[in-house]
PDB file of N, CA and C in Angstrom:
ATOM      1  N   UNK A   1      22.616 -11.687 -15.291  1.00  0.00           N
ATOM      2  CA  UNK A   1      21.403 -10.914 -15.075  1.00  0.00           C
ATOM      3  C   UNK A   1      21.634  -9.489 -15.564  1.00  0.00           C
ATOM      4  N   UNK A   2      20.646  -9.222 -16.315  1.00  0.00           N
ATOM      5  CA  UNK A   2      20.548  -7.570 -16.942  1.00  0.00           C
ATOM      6  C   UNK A   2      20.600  -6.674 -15.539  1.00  0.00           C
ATOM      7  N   UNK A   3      20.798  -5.137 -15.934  1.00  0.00           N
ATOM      8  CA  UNK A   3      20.459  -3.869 -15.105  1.00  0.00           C
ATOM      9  C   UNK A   3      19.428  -4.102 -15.118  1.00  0.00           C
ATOM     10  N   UNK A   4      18.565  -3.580 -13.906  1.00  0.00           N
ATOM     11  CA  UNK A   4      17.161  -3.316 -14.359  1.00  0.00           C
ATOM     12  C   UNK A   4      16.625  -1.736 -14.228  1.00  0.00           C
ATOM     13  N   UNK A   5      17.835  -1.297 -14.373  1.00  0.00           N
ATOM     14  CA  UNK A   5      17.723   0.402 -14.686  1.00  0.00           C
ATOM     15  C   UNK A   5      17.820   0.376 -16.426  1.00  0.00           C
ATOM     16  N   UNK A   6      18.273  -0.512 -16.991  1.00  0.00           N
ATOM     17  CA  UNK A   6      18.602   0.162 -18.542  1.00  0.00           C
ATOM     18  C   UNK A   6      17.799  -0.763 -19.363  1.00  0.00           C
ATOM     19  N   UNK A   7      17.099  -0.076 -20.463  1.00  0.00           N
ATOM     20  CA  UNK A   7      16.194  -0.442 -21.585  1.00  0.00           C
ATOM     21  C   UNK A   7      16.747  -0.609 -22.720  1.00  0.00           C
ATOM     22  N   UNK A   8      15.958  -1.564 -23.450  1.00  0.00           N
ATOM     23  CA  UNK A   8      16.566  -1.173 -25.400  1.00  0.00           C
ATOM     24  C   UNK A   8      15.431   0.244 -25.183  1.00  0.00           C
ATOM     25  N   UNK A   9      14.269   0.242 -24.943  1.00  0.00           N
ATOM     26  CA  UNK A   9      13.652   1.201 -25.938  1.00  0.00           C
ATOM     27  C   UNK A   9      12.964   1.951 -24.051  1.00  0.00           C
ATOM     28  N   UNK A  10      13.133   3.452 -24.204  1.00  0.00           N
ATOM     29  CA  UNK A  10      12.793   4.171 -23.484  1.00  0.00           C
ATOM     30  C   UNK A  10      10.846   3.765 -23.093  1.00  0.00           C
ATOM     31  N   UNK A  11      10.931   3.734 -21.532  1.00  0.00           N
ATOM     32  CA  UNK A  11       9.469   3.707 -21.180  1.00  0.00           C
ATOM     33  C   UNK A  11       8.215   4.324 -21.893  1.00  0.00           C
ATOM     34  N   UNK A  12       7.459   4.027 -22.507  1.00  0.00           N
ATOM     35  CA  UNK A  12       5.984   4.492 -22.990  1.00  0.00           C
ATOM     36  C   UNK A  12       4.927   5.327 -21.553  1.00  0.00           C
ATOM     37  N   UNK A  13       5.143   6.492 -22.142  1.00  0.00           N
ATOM     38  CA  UNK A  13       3.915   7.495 -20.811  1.00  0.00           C
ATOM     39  C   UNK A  13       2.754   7.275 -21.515  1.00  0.00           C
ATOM     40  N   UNK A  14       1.867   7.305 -20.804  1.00  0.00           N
ATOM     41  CA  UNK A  14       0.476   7.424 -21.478  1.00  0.00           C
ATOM     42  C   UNK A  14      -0.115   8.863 -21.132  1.00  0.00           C
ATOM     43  N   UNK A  15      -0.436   9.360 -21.823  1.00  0.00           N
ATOM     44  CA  UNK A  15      -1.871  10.601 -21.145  1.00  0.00           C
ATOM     45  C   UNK A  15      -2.636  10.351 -20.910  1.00  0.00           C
ATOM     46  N   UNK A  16      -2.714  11.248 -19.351  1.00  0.00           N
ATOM     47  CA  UNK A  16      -4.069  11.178 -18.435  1.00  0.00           C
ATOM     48  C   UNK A  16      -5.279  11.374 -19.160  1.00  0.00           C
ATOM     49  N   UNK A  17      -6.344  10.475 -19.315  1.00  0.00           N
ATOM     50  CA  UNK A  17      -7.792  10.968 -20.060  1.00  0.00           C
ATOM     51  C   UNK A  17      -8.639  11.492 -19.173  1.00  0.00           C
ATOM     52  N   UNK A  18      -8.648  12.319 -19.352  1.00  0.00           N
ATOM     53  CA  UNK A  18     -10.044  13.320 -18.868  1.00  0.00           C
ATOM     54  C   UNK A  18     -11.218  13.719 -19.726  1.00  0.00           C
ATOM     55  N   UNK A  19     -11.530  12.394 -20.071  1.00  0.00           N
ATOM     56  CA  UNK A  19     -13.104  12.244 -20.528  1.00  0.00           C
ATOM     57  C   UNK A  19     -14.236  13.277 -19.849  1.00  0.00           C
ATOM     58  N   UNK A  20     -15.417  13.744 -20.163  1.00  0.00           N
ATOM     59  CA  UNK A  20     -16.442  14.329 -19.922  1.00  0.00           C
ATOM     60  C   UNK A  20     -16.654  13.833 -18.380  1.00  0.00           C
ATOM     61  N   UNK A  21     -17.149  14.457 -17.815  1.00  0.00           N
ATOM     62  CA  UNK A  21     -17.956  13.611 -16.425  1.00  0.00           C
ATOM     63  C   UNK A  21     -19.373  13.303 -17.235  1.00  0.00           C
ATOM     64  N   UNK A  22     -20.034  12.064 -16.549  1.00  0.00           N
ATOM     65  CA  UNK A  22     -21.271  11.937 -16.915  1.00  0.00           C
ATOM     66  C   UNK A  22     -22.392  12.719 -16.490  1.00  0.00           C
ATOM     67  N   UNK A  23     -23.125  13.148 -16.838  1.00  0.00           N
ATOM     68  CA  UNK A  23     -24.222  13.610 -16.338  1.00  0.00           C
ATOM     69  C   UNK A  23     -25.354  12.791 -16.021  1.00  0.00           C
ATOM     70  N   UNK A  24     -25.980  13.555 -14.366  1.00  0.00           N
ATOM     71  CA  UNK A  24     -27.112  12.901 -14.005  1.00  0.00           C
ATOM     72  C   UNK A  24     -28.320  12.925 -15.034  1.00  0.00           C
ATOM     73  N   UNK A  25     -28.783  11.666 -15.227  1.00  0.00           N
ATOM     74  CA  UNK A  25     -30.329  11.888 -15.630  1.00  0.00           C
ATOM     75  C   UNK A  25     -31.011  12.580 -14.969  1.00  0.00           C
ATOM     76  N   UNK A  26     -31.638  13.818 -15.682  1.00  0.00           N
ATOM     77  CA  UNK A  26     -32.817  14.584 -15.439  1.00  0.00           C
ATOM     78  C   UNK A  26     -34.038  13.402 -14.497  1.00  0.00           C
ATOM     79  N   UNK A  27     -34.426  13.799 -12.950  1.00  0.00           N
ATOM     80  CA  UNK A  27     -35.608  13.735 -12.588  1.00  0.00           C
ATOM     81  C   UNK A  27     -35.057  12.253 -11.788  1.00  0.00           C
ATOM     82  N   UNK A  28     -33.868  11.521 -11.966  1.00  0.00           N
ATOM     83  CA  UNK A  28     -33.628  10.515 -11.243  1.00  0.00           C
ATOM     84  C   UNK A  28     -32.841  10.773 -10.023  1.00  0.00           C
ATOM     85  N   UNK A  29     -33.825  10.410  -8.496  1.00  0.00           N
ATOM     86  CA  UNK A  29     -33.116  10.717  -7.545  1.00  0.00           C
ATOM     87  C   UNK A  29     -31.906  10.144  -7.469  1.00  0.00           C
ATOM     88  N   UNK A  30     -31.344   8.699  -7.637  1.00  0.00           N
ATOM     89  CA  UNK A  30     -29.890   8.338  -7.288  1.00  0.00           C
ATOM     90  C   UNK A  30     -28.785   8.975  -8.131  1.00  0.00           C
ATOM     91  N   UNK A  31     -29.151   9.621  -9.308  1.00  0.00           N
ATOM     92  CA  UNK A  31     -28.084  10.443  -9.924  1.00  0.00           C
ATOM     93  C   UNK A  31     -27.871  11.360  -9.614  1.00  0.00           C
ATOM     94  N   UNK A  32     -29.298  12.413  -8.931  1.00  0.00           N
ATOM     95  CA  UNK A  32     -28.626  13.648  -7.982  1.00  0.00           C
ATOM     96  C   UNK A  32     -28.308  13.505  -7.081  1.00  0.00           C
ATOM     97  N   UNK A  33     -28.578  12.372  -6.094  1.00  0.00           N
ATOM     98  CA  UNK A  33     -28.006  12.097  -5.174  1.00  0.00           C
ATOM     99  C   UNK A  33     -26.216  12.032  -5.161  1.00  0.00           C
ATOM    100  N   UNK A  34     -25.809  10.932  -6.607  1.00  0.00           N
ATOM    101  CA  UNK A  34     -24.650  10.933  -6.821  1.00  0.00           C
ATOM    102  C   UNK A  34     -24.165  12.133  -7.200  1.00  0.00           C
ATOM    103  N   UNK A  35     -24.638  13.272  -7.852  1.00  0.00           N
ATOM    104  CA  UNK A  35     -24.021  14.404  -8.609  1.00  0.00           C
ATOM    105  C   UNK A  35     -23.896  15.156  -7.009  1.00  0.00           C
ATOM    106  N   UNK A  36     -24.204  15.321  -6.042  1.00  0.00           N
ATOM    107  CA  UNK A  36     -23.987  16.002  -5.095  1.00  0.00           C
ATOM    108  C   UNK A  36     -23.115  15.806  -3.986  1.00  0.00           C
ATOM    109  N   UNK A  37     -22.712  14.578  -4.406  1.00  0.00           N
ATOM    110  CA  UNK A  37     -22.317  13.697  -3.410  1.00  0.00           C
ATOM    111  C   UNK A  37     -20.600  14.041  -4.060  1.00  0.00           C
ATOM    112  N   UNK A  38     -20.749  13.740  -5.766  1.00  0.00           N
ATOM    113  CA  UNK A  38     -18.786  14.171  -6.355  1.00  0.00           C
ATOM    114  C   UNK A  38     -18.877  15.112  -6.008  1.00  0.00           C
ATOM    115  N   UNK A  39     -19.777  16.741  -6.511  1.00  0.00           N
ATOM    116  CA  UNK A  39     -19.538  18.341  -5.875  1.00  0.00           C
ATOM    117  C   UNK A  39     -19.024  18.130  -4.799  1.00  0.00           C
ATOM    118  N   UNK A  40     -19.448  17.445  -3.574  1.00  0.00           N
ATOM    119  CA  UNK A  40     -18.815  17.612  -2.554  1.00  0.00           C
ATOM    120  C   UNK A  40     -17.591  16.999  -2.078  1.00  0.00           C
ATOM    121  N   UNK A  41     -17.344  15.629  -3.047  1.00  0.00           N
ATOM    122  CA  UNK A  41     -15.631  15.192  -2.953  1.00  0.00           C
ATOM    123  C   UNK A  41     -14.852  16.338  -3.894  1.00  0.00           C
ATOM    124  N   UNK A  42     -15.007  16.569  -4.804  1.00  0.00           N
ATOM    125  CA  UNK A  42     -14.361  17.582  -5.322  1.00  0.00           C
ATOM    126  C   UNK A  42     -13.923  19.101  -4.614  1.00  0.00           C
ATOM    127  N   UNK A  43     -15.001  19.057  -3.564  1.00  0.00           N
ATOM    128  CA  UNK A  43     -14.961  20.566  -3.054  1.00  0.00           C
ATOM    129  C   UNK A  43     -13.800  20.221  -1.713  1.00  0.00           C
ATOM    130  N   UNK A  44     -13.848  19.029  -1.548  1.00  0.00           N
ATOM    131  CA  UNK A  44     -12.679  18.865  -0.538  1.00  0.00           C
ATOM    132  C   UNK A  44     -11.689  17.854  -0.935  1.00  0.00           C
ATOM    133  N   UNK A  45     -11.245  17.979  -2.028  1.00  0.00           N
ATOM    134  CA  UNK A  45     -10.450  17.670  -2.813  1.00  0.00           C
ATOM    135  C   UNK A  45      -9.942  16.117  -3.047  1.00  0.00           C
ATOM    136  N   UNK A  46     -10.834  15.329  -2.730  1.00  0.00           N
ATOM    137  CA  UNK A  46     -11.276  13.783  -2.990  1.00  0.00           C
ATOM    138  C   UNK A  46     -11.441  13.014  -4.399  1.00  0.00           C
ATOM    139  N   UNK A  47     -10.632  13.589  -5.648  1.00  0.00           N
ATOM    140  CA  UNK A  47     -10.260  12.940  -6.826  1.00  0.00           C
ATOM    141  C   UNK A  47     -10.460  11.391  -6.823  1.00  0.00           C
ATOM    142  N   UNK A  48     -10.557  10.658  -5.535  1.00  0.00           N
ATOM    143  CA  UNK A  48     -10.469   9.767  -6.084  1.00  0.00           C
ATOM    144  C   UNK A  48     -11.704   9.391  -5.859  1.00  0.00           C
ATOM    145  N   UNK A  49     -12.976   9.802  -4.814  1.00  0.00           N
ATOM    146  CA  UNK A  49     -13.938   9.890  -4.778  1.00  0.00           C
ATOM    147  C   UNK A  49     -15.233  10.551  -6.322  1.00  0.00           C
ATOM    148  N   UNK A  50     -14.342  11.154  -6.177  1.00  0.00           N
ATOM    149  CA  UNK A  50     -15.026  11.547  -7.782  1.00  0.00           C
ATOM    150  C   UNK A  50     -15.186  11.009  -8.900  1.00  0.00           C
ATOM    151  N   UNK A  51     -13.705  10.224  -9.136  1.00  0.00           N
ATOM    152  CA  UNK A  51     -13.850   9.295 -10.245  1.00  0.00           C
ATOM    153  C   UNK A  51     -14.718   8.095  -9.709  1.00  0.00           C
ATOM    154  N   UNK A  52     -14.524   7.809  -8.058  1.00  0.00           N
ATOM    155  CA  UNK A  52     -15.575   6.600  -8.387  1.00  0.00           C
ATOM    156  C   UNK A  52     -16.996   6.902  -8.647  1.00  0.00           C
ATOM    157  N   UNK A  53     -17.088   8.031  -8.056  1.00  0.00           N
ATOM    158  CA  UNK A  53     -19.028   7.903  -8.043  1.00  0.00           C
ATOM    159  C   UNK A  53     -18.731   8.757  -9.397  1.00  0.00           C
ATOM    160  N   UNK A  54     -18.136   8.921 -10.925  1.00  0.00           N
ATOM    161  CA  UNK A  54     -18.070   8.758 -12.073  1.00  0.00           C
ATOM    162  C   UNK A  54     -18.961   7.722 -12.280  1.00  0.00           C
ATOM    163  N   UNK A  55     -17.727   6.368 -12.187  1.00  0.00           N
ATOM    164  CA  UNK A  55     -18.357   5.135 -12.508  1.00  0.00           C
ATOM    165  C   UNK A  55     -19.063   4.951 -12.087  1.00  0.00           C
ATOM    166  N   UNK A  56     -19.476   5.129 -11.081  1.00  0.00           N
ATOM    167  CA  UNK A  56     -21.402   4.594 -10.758  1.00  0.00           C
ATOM    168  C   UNK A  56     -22.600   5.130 -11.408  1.00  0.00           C
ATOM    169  N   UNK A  57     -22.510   6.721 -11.661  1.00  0.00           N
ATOM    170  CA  UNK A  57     -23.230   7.683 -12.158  1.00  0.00           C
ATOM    171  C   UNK A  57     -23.163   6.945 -14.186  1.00  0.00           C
ATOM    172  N   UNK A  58     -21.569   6.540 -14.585  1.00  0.00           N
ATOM    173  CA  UNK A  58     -22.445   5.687 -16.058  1.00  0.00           C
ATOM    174  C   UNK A  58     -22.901   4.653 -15.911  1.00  0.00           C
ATOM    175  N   UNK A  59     -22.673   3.664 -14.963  1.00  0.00           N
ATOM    176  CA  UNK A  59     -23.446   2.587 -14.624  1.00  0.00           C
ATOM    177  C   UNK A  59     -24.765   2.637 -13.708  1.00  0.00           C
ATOM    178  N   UNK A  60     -25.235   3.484 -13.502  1.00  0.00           N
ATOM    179  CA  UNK A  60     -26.379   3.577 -13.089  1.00  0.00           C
ATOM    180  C   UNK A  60     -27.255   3.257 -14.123  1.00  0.00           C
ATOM    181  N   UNK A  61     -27.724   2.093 -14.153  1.00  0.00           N
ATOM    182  CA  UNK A  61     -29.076   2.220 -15.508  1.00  0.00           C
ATOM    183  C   UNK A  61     -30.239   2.720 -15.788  1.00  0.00           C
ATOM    184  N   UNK A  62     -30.685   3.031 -16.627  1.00  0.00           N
ATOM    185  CA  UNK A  62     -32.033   3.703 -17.117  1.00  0.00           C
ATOM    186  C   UNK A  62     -32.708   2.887 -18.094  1.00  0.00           C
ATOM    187  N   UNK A  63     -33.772   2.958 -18.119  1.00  0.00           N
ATOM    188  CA  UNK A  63     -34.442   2.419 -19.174  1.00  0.00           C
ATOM    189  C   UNK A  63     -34.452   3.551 -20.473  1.00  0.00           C
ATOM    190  N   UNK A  64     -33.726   2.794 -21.591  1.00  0.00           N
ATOM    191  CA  UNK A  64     -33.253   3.362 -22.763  1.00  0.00           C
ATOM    192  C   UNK A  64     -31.890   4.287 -23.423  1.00  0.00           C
ATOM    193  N   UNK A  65     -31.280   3.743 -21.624  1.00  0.00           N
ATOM    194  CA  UNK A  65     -30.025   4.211 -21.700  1.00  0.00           C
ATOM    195  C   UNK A  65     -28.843   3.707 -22.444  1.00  0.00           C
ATOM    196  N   UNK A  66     -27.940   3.731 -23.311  1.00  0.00           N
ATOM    197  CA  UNK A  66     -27.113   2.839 -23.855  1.00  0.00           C
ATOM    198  C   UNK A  66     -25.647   3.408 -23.968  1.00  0.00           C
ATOM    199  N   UNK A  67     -24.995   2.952 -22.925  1.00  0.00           N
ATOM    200  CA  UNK A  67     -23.618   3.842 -22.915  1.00  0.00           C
ATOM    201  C   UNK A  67     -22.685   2.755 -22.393  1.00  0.00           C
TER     202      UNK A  67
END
């Protein structure tokens, strides 16, 4: 049985992506609802709250939305 401390080829890091946040659609209540809702995980430091209601805020659909 090998080490399982030692490699042929050193571990691959990836960089963190920090894509855009999405923005709420203009005039749709569940997106300001959501946009107020990350401000306030963010303001108490809930990263992981933020990224989810991310994903909800691009999956929220619209008619003529395509993302």
């Amino acid at each position: 049985m090998t080490d399982p401390t030692r490699y042929a080829t050193p571990p691959v890091e990836l960089p963190l992506r920090l894509d855009a946040e999405p923005l709420p659609v203009p005039g749709c209540d569940v997106c300001s609802a959501l946009d107020q809702e990350r401000s306030e995980a963010r303001g108490k430091g809930d990263m992981s709250k933020v990224s989810d209601i991310n994903v909800e805020i691009r999956s929220h659909p619209h008619e003529g939305r395509h993302s």
